[in-house]
N, C-alpha and C. Protein backbone atom coordinates (compact mmCIF):
# COMPACT_ATOMS: atom_id res chain seq x y z
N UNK A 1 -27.93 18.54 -3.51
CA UNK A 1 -26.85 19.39 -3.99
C UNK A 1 -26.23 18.70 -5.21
N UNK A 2 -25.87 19.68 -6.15
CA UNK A 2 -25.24 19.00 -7.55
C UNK A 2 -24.37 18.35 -7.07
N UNK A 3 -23.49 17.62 -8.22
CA UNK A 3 -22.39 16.61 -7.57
C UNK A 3 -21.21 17.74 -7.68
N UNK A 4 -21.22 18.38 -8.56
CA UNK A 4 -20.22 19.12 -9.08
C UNK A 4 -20.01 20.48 -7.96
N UNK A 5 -21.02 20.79 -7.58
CA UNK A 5 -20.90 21.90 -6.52
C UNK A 5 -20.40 21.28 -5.33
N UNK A 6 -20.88 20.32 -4.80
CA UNK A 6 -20.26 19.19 -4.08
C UNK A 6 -18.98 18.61 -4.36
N UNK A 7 -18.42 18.59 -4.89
CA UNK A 7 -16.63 18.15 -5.29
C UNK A 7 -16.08 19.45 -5.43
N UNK A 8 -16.81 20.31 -6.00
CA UNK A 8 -15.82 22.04 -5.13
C UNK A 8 -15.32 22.17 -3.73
N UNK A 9 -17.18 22.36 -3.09
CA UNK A 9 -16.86 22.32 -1.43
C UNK A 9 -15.84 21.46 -0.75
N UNK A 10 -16.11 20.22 -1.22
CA UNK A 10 -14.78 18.95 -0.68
C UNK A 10 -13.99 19.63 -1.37
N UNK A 11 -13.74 19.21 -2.04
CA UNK A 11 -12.21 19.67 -3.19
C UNK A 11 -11.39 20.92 -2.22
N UNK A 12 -12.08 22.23 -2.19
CA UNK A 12 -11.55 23.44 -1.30
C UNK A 12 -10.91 22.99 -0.25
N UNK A 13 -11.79 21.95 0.69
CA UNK A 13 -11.60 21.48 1.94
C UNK A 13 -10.27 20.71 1.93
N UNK A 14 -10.30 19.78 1.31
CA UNK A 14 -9.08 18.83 0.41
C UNK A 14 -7.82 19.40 0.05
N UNK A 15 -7.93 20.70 -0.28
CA UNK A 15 -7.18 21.42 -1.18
C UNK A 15 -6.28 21.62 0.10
N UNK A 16 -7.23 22.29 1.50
CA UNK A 16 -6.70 23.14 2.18
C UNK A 16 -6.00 21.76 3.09
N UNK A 17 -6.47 20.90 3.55
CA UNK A 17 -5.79 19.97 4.52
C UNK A 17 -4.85 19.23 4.06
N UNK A 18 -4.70 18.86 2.56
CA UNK A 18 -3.80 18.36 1.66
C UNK A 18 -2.48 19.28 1.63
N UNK A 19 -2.89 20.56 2.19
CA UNK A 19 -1.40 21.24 1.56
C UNK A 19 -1.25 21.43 2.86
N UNK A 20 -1.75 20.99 4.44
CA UNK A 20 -1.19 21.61 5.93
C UNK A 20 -0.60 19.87 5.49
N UNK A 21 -1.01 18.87 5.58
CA UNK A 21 -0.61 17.77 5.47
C UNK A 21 0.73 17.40 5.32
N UNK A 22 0.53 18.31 4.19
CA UNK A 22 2.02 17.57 3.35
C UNK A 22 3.26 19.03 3.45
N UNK A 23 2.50 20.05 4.11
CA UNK A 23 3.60 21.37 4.79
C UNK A 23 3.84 21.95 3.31
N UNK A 24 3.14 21.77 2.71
CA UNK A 24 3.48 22.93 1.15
C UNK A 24 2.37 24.19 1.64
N UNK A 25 3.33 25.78 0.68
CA UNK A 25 2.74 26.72 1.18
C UNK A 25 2.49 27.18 -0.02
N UNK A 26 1.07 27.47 -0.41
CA UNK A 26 0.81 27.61 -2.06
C UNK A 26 -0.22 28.72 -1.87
N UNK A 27 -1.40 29.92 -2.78
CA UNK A 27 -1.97 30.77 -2.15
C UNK A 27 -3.12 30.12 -2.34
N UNK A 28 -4.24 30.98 -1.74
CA UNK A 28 -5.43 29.99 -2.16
C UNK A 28 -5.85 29.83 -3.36
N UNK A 29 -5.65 30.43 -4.78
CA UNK A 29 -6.52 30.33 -5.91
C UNK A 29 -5.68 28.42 -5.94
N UNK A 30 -4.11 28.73 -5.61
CA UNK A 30 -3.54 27.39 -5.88
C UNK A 30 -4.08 25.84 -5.12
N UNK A 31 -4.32 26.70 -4.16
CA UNK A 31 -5.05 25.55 -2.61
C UNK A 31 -6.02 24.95 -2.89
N UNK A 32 -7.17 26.15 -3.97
CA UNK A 32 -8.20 25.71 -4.63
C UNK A 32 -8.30 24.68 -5.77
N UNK A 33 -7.40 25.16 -6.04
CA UNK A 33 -7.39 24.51 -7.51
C UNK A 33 -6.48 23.12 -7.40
N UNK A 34 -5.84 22.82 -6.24
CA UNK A 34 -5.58 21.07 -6.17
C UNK A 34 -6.31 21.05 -5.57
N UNK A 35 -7.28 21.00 -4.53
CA UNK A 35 -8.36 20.28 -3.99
C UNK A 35 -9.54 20.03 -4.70
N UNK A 36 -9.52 20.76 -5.71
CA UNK A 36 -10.74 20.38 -6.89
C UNK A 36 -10.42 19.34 -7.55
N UNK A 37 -9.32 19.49 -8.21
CA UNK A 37 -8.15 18.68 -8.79
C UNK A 37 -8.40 17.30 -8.66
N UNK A 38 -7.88 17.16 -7.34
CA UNK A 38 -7.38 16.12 -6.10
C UNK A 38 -9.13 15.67 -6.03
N UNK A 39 -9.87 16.33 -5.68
CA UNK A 39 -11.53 15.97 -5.49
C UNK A 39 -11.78 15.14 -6.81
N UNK A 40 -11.48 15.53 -8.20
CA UNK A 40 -12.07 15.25 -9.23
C UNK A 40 -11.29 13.66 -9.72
N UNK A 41 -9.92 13.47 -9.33
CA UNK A 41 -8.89 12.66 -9.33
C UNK A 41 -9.52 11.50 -8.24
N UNK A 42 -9.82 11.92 -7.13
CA UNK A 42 -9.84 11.09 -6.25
C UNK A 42 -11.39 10.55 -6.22
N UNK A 43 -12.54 11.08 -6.60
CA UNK A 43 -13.95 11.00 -7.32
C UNK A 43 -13.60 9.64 -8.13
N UNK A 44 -12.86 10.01 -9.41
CA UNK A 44 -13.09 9.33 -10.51
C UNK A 44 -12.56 8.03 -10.01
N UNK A 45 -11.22 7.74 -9.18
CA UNK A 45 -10.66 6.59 -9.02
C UNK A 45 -11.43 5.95 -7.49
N UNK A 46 -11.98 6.44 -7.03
CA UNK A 46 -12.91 5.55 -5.88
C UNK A 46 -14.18 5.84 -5.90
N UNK A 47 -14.60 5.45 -6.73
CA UNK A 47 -16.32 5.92 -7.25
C UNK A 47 -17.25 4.71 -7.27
N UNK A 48 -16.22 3.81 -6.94
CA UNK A 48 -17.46 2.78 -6.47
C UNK A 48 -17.17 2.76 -4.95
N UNK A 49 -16.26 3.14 -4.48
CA UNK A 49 -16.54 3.01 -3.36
C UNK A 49 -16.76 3.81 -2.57
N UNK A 50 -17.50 4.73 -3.29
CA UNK A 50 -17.95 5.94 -2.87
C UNK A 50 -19.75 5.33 -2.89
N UNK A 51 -20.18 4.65 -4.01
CA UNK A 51 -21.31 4.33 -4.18
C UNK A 51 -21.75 3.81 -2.97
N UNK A 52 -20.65 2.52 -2.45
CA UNK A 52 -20.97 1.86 -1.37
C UNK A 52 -20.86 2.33 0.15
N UNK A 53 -20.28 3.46 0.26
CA UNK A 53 -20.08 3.63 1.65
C UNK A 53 -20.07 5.47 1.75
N UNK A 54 -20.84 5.76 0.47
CA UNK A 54 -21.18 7.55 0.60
C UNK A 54 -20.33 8.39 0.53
N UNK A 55 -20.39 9.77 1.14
CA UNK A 55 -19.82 10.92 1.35
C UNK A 55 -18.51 10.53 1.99
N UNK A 56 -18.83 10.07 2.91
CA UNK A 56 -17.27 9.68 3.64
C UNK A 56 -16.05 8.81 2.62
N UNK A 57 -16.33 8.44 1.65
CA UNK A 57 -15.42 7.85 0.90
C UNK A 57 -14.76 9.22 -0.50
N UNK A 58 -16.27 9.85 -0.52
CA UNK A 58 -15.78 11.16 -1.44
C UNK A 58 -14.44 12.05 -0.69
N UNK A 59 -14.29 12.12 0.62
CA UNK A 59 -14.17 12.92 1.29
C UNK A 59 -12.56 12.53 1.42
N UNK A 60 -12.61 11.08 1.72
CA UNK A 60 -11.23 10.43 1.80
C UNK A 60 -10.02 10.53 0.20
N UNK A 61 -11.23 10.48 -1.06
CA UNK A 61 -10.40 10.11 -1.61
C UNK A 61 -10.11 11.86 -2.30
N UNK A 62 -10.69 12.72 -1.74
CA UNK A 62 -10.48 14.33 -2.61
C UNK A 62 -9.01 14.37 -1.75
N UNK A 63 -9.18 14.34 -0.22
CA UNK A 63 -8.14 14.47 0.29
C UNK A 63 -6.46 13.77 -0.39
N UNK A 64 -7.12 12.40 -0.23
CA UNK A 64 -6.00 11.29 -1.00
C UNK A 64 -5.64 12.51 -2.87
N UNK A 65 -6.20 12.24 -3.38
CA UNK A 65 -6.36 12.73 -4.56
C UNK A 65 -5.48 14.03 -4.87
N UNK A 66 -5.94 15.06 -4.00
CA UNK A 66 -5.12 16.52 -3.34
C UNK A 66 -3.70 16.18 -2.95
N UNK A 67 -3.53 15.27 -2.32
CA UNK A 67 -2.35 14.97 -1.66
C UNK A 67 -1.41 14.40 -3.08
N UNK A 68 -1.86 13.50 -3.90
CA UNK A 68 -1.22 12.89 -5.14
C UNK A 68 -0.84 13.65 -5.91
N UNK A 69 -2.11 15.12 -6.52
CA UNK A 69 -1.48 16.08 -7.41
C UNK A 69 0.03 16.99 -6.97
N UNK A 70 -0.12 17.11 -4.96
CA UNK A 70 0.83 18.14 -4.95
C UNK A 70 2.38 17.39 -4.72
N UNK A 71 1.97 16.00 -4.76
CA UNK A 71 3.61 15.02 -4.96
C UNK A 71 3.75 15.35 -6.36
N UNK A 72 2.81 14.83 -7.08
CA UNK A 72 3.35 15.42 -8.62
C UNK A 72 3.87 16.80 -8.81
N UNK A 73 3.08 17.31 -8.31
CA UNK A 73 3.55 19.13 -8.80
C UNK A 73 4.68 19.46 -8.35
N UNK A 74 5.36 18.89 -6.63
CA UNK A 74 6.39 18.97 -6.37
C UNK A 74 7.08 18.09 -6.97
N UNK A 75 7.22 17.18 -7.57
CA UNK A 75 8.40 15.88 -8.65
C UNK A 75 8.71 16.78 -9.93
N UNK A 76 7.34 17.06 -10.41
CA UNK A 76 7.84 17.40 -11.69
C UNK A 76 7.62 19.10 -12.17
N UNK A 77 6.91 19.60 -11.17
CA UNK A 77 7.48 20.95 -11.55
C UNK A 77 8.33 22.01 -10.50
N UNK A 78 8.96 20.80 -9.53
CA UNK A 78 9.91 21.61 -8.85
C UNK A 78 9.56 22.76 -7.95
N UNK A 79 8.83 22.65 -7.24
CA UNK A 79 7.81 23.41 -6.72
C UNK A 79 7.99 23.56 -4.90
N UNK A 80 7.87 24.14 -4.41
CA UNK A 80 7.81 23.45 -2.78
C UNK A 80 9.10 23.35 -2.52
C-alpha cells in the first residue's frame, strides 16, 4: 500500500480518536482533516522510529500528532 494512502487511513483513524480523546466536537470533513494533519505531523517527527519499530509507531505518532494540531487549533483559533 502507498505510504500516502496509508497516512490517510491512519490519519482518519487518528483524526477520529484524537478528537473522542481530547472531547472536541468537530464534523467529519474537520475530523478528517486533523487526522491527516496530525498523521503527516506525527510521520514526519517520528520517522525513524517508525523505521525501527513499524506501523505501530506510525499509528502512535498520527494519533500524538492529531492530538497536537487540535491543542493548537483550540489555543489559537479559539475553537472548542
Amino acid at each position: 500500500m502507498p505510504l500516502l494512502v496509508t497516512i490517510v487511513i491512519i490519519g482518519a483513524a487518528a483524526g477520529f480518536l484524537a478528537t473522542r480523546f481530547m472531547q472536541v466536537r468537530t464534523d467529519v470533513p474537520t475530523t478528517i482533516a486533523i487526522g491527516i494533519g496530525g498523521a503527516l505531523v506525527g510521520w514526519l517527527a517520528l520517522r525513524f522510529l517508525a523505521a525501527v519499530s513499524g506501523w505501530a509507531a506510525i499509528s502512535i505518532g498520527a494519533i500524538l500528532g492529531a492530538m497536537g494540531l487540535i491543542w493548537l487549533w483550540q489555543k489559537y483559533a479559539g475553537r472548542g
